[in-house]
N, C-alpha and C. Protein backbone atom coordinates (compact mmCIF):
# COMPACT_ATOMS: atom_id res chain seq x y z
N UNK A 1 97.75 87.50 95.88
CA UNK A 1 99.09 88.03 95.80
C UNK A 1 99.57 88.35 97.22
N UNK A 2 101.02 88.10 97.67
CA UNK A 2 101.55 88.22 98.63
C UNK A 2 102.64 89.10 98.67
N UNK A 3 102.64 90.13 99.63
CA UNK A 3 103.44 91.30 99.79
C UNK A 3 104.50 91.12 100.91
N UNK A 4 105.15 91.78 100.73
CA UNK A 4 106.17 91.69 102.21
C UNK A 4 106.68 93.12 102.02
N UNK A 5 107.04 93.97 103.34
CA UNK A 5 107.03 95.21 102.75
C UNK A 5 108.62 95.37 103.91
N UNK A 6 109.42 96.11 102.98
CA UNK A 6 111.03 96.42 103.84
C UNK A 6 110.44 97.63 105.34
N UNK A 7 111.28 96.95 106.30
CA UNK A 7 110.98 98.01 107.73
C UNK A 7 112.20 97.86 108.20
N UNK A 8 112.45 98.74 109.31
CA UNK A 8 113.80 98.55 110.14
C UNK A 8 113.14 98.32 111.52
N UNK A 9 114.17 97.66 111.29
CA UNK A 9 114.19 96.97 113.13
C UNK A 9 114.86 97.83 114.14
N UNK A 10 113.58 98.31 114.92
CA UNK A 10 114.11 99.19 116.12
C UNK A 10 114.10 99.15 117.62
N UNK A 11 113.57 97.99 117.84
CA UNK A 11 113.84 97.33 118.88
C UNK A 11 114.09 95.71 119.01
N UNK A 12 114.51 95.18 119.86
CA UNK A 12 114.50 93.69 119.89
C UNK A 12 114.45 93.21 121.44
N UNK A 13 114.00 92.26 121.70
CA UNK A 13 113.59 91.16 122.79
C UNK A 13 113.54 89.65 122.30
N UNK A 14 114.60 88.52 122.33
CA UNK A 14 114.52 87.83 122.30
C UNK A 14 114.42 87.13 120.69
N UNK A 15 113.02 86.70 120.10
CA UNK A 15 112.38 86.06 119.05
C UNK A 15 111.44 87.27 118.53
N UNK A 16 111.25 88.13 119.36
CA UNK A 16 110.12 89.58 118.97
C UNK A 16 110.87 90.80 118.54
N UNK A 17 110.61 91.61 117.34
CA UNK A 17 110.79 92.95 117.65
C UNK A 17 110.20 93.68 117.04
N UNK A 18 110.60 94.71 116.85
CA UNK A 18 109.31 96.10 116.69
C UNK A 18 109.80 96.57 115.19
N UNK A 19 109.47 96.75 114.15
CA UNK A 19 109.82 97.20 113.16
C UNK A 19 109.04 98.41 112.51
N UNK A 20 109.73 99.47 112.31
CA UNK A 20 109.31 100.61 111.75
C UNK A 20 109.12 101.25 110.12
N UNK A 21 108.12 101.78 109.67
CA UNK A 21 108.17 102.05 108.42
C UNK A 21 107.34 103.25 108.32
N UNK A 22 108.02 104.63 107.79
CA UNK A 22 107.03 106.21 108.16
C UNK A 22 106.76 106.58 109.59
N UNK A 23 107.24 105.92 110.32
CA UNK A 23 106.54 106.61 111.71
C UNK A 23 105.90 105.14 112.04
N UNK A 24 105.15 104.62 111.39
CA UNK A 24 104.70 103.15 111.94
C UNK A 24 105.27 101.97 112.35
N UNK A 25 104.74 101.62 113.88
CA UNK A 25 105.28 100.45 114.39
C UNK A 25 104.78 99.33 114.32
N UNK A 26 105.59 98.19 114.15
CA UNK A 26 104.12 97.06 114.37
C UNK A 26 105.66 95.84 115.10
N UNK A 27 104.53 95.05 115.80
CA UNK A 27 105.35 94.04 116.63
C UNK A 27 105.53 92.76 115.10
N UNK A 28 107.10 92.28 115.76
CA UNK A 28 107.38 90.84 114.17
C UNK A 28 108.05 89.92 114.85
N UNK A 29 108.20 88.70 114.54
CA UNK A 29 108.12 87.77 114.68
C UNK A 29 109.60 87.39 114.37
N UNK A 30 110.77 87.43 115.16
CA UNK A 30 111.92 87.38 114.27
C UNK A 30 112.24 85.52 114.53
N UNK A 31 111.50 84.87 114.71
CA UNK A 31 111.69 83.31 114.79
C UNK A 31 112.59 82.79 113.26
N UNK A 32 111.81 83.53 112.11
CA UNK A 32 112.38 83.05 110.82
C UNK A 32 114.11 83.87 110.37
N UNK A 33 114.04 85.04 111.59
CA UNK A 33 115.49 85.80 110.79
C UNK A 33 115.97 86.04 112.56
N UNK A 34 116.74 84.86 113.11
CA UNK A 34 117.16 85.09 114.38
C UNK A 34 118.35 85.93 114.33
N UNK A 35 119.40 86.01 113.36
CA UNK A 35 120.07 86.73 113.24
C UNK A 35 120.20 88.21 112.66
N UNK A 36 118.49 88.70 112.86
CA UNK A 36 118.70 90.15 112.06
C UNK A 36 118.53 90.68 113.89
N UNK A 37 119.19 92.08 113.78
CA UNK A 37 119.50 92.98 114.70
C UNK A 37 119.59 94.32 114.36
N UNK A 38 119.10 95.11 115.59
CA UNK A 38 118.71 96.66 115.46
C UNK A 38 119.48 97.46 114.54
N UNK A 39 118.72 97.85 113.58
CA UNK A 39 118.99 99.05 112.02
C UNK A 39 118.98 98.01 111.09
N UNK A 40 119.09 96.83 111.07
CA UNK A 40 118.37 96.03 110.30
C UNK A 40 117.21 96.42 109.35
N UNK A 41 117.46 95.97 107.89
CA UNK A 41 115.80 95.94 107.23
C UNK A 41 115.60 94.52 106.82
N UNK A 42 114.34 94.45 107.30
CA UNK A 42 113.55 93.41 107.47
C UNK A 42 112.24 93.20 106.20
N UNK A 43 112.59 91.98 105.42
CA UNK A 43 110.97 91.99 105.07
C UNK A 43 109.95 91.52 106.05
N UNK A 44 108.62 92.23 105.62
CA UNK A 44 107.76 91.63 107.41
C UNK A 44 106.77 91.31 106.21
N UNK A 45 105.91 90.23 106.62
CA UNK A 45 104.84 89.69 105.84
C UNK A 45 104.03 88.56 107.12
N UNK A 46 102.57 88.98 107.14
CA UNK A 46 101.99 88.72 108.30
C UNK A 46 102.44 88.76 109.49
N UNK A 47 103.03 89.69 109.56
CA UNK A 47 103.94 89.65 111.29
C UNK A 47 105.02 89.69 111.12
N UNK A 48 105.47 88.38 110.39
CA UNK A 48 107.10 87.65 110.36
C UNK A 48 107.99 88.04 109.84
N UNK A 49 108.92 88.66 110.25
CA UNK A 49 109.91 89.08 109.34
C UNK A 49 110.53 87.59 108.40
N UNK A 50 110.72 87.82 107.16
CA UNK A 50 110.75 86.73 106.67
C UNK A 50 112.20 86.42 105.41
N UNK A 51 112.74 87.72 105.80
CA UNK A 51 114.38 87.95 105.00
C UNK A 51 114.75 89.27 105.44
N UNK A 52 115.81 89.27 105.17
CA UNK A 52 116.97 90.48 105.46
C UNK A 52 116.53 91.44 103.95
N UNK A 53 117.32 92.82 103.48
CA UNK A 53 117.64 93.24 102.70
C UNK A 53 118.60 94.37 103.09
N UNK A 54 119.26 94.39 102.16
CA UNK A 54 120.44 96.35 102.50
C UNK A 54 119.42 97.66 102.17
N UNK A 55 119.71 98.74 103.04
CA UNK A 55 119.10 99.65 103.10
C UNK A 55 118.81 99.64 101.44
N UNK A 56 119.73 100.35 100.84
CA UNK A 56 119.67 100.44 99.06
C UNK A 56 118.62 99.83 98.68
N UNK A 57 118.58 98.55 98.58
CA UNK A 57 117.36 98.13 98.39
C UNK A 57 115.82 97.89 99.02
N UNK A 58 115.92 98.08 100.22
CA UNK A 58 114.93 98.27 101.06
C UNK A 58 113.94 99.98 100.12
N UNK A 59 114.74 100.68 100.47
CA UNK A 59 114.37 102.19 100.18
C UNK A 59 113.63 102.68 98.70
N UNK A 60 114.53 101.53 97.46
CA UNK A 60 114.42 101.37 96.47
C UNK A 60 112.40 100.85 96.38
N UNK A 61 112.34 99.82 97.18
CA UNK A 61 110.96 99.10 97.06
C UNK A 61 110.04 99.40 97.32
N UNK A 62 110.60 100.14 98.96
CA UNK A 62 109.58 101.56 99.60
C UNK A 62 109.30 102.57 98.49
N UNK A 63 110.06 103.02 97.65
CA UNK A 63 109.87 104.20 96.73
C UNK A 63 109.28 103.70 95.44
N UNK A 64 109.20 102.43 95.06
CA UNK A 64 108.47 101.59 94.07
C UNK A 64 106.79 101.31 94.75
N UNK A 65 106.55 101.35 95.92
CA UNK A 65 105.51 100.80 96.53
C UNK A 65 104.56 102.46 96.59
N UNK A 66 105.94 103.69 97.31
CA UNK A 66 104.77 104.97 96.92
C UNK A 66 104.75 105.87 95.50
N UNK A 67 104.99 105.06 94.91
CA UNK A 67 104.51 105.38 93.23
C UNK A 67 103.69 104.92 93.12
N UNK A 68 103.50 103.48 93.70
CA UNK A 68 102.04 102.61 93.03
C UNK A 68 100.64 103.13 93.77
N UNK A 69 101.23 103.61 95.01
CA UNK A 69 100.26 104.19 95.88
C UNK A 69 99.48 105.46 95.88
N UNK A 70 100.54 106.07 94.91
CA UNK A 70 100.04 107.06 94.41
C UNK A 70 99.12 107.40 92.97
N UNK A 71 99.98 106.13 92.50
CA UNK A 71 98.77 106.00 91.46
C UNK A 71 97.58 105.63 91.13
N UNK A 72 97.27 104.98 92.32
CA UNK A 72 95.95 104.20 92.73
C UNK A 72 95.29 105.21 93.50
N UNK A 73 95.77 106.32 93.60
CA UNK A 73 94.97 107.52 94.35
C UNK A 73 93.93 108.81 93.24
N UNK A 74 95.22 108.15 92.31
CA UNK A 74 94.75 109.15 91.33
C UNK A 74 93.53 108.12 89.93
N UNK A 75 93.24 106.97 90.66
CA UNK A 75 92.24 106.63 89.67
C UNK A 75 90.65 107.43 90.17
């Protein structure tokens, strides 16, 4: 199974930028979404950001993802 998880884009350089999710940074690959730009949400999956989404739904998936996370805590 393959995940892609919503982040915002908070920096940019070129084809690279930095995308954030909780406090966490990780470097992405914006080759596949040349047109996303800073406050952007990004799906990132192995690196790559790999689609756009609107906050609304970004936040929505994040809050679907720490339900599941939480429930897998409590097995």
């Amino acid at each position: 199974m393959c995940l892609a998880v919503p982040m915002r884009l908070v920096e940019l350089q070129e084809t690279l930028g930095i995308a954030e999710i909780d406090g966490v940074r990780r470097e992405v690959s914006l080759m596949l979404q040349p047109e996303a730009k800073v406050g952007d949400y990004v799906l990132v999956h192995a690196g790559y950001a790999i689609g756009l989404v609107d906050e609304a739904e970004a936040n929505a998936t994040l809050e679907l993802l720490r339900q599941v996370a939480g429930a897998m805590e409590d097995l």
